[in-house]
N, C-alpha and C. Protein backbone atom coordinates (compact mmCIF):
# COMPACT_ATOMS: atom_id res chain seq x y z
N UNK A 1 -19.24 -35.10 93.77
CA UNK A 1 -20.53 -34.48 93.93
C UNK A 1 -21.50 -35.47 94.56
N UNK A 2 -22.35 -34.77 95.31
CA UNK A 2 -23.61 -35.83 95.67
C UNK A 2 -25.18 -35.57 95.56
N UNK A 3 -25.76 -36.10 95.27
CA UNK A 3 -27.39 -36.51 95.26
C UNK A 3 -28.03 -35.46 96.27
N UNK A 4 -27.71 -35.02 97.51
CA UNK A 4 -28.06 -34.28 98.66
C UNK A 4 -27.84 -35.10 99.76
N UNK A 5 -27.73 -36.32 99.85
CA UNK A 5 -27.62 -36.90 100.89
C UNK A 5 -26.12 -37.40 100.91
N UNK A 6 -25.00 -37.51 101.94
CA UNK A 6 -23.68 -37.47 102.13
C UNK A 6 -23.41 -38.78 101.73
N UNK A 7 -22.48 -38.70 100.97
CA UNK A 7 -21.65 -40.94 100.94
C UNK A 7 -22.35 -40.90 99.57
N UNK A 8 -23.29 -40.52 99.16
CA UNK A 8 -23.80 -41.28 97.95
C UNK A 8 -23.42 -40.15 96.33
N UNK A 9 -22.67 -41.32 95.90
CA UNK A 9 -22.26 -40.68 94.54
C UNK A 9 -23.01 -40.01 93.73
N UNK A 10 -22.79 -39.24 93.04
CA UNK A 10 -23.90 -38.79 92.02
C UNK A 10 -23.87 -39.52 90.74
N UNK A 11 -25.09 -40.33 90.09
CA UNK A 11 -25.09 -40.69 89.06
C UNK A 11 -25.52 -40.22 87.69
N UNK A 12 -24.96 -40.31 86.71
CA UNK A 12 -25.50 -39.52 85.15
C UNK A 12 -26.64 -40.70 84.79
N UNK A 13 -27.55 -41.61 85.54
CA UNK A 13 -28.31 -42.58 84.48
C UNK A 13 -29.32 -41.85 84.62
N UNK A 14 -30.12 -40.97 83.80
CA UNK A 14 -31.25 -40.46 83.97
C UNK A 14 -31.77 -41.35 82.70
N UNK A 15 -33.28 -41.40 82.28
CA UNK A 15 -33.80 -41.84 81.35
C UNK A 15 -33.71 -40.92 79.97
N UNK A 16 -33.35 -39.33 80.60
CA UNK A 16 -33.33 -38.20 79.21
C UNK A 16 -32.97 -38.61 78.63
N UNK A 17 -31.28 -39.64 79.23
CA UNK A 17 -30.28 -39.63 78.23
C UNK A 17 -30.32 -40.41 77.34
N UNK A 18 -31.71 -41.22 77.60
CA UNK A 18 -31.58 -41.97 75.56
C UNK A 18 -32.38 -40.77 74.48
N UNK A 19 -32.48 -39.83 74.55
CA UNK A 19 -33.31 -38.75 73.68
C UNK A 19 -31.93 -38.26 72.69
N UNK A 20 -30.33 -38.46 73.26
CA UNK A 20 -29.23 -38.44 72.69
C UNK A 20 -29.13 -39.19 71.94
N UNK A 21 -29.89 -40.13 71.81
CA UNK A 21 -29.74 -41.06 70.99
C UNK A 21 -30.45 -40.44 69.47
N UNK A 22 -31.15 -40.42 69.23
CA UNK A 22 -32.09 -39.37 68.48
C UNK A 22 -31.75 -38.39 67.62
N UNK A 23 -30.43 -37.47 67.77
CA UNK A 23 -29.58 -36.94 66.51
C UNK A 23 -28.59 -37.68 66.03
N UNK A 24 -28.25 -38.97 67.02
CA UNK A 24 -27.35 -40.22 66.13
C UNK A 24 -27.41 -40.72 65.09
N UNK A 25 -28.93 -41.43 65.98
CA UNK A 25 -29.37 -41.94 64.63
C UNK A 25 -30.10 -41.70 63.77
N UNK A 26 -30.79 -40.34 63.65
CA UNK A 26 -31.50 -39.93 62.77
C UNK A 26 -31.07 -39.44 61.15
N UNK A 27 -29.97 -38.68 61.09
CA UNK A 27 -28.93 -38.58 59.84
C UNK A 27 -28.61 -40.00 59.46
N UNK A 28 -28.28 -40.98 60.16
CA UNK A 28 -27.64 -42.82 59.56
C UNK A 28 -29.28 -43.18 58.74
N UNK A 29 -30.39 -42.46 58.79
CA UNK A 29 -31.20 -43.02 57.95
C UNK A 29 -31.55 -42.67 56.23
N UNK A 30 -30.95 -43.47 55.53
CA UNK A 30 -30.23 -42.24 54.51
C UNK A 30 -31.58 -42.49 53.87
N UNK A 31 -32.51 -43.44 54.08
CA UNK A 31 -33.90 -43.02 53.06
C UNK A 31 -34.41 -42.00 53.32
N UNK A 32 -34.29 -41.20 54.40
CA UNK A 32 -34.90 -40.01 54.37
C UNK A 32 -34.58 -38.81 53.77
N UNK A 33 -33.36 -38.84 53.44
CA UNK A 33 -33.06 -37.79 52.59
C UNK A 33 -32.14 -38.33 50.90
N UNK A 34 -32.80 -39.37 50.52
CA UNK A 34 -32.44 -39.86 49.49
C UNK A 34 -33.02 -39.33 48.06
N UNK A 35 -33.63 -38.53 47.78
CA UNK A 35 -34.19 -37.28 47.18
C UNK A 35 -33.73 -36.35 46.82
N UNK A 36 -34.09 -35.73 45.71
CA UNK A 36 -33.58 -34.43 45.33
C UNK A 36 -34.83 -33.69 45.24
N UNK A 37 -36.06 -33.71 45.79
CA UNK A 37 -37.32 -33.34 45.98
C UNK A 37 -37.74 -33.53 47.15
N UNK A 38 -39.09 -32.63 47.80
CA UNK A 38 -38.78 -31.18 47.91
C UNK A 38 -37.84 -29.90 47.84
N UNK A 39 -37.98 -29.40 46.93
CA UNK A 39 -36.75 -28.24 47.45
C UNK A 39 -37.73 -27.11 48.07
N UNK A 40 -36.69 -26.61 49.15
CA UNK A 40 -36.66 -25.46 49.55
C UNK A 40 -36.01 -24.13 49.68
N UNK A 41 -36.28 -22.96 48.96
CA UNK A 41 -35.92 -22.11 48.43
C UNK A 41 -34.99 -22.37 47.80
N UNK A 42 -35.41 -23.48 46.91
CA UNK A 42 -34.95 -23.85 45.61
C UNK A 42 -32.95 -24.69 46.10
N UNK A 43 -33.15 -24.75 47.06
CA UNK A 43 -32.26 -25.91 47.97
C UNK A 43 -32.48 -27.70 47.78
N UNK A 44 -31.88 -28.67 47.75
CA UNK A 44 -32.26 -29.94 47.50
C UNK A 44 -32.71 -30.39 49.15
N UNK A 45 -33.62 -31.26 48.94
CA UNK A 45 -34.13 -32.30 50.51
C UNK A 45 -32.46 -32.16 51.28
N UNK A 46 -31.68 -32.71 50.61
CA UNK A 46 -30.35 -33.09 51.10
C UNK A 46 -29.55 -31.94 52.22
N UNK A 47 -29.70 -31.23 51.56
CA UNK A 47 -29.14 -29.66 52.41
C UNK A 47 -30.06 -29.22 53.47
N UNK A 48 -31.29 -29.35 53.15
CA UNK A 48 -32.09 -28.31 54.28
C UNK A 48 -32.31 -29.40 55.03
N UNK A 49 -32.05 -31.09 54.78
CA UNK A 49 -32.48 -31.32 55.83
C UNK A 49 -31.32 -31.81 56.41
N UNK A 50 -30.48 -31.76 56.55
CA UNK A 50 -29.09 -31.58 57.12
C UNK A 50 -28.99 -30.29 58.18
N UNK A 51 -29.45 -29.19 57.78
CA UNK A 51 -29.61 -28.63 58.58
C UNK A 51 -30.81 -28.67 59.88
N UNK A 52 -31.96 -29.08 59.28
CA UNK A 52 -33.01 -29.55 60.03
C UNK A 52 -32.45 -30.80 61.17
N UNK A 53 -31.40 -31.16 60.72
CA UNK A 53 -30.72 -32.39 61.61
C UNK A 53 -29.85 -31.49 62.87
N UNK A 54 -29.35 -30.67 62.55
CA UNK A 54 -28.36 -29.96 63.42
C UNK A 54 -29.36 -29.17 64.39
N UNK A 55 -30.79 -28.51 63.81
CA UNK A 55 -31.76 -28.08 64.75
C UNK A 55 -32.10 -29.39 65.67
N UNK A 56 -32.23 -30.53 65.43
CA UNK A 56 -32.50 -31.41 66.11
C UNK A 56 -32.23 -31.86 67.29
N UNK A 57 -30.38 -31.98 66.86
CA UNK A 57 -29.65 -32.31 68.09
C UNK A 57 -29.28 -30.99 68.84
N UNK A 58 -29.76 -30.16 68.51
CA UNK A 58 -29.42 -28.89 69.66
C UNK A 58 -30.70 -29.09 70.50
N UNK A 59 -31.65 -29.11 69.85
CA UNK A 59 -33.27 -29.16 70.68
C UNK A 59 -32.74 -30.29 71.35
N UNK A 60 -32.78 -31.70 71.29
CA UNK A 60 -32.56 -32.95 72.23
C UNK A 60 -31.51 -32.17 73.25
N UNK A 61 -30.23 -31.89 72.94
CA UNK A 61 -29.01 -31.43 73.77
C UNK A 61 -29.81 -30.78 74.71
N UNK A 62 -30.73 -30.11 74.45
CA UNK A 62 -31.26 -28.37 75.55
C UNK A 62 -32.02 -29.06 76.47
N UNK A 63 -32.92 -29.85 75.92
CA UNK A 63 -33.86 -30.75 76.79
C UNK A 63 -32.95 -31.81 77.70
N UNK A 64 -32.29 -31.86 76.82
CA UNK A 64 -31.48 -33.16 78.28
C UNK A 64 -31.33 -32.33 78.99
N UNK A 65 -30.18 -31.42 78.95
CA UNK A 65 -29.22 -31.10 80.23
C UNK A 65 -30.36 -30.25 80.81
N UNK A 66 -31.72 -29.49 80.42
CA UNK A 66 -32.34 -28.67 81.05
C UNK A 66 -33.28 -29.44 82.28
N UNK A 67 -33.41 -30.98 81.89
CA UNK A 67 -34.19 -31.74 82.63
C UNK A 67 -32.90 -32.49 83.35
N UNK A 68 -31.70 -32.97 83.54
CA UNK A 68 -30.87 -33.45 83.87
C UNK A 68 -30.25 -32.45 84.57
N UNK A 69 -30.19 -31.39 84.71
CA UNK A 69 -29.71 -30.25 85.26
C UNK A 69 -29.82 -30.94 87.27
């Protein structure tokens, strides 16, 4: 593939791609969900925000490739 102009490779270094970084390492921070308080709908910190983690890296994922596109 190329850039638009012929001979020149296409490269993946965009700057988005450290925003991937961001559902990595955000779960490896275990003080944040080291709690059994707040609950939500009577759920522990631990669960909902596990899921709040998986909303995360889909939002980062959408934004990369939508700006990297």
């Amino acid at each position: 593939m190329t850039t638009g102009e012929p001979g020149q490779p296409r490269t993946d270094r965009s700057p988005w791609n450290w925003l991937l970084v961001l559902p990595v390492v955000l779960p490896l921070l275990t003080f944040l969900f080291n709690a059994d308080e707040p609950r939500l709908f009577g759920f522990p910190l631990f669960y909902w925000l596990q899921i709040a983690f998986i909303a995360v890296g889909v939002t980062c994922t959408t934004i990369v490739y939508r700006m990297t596109k």
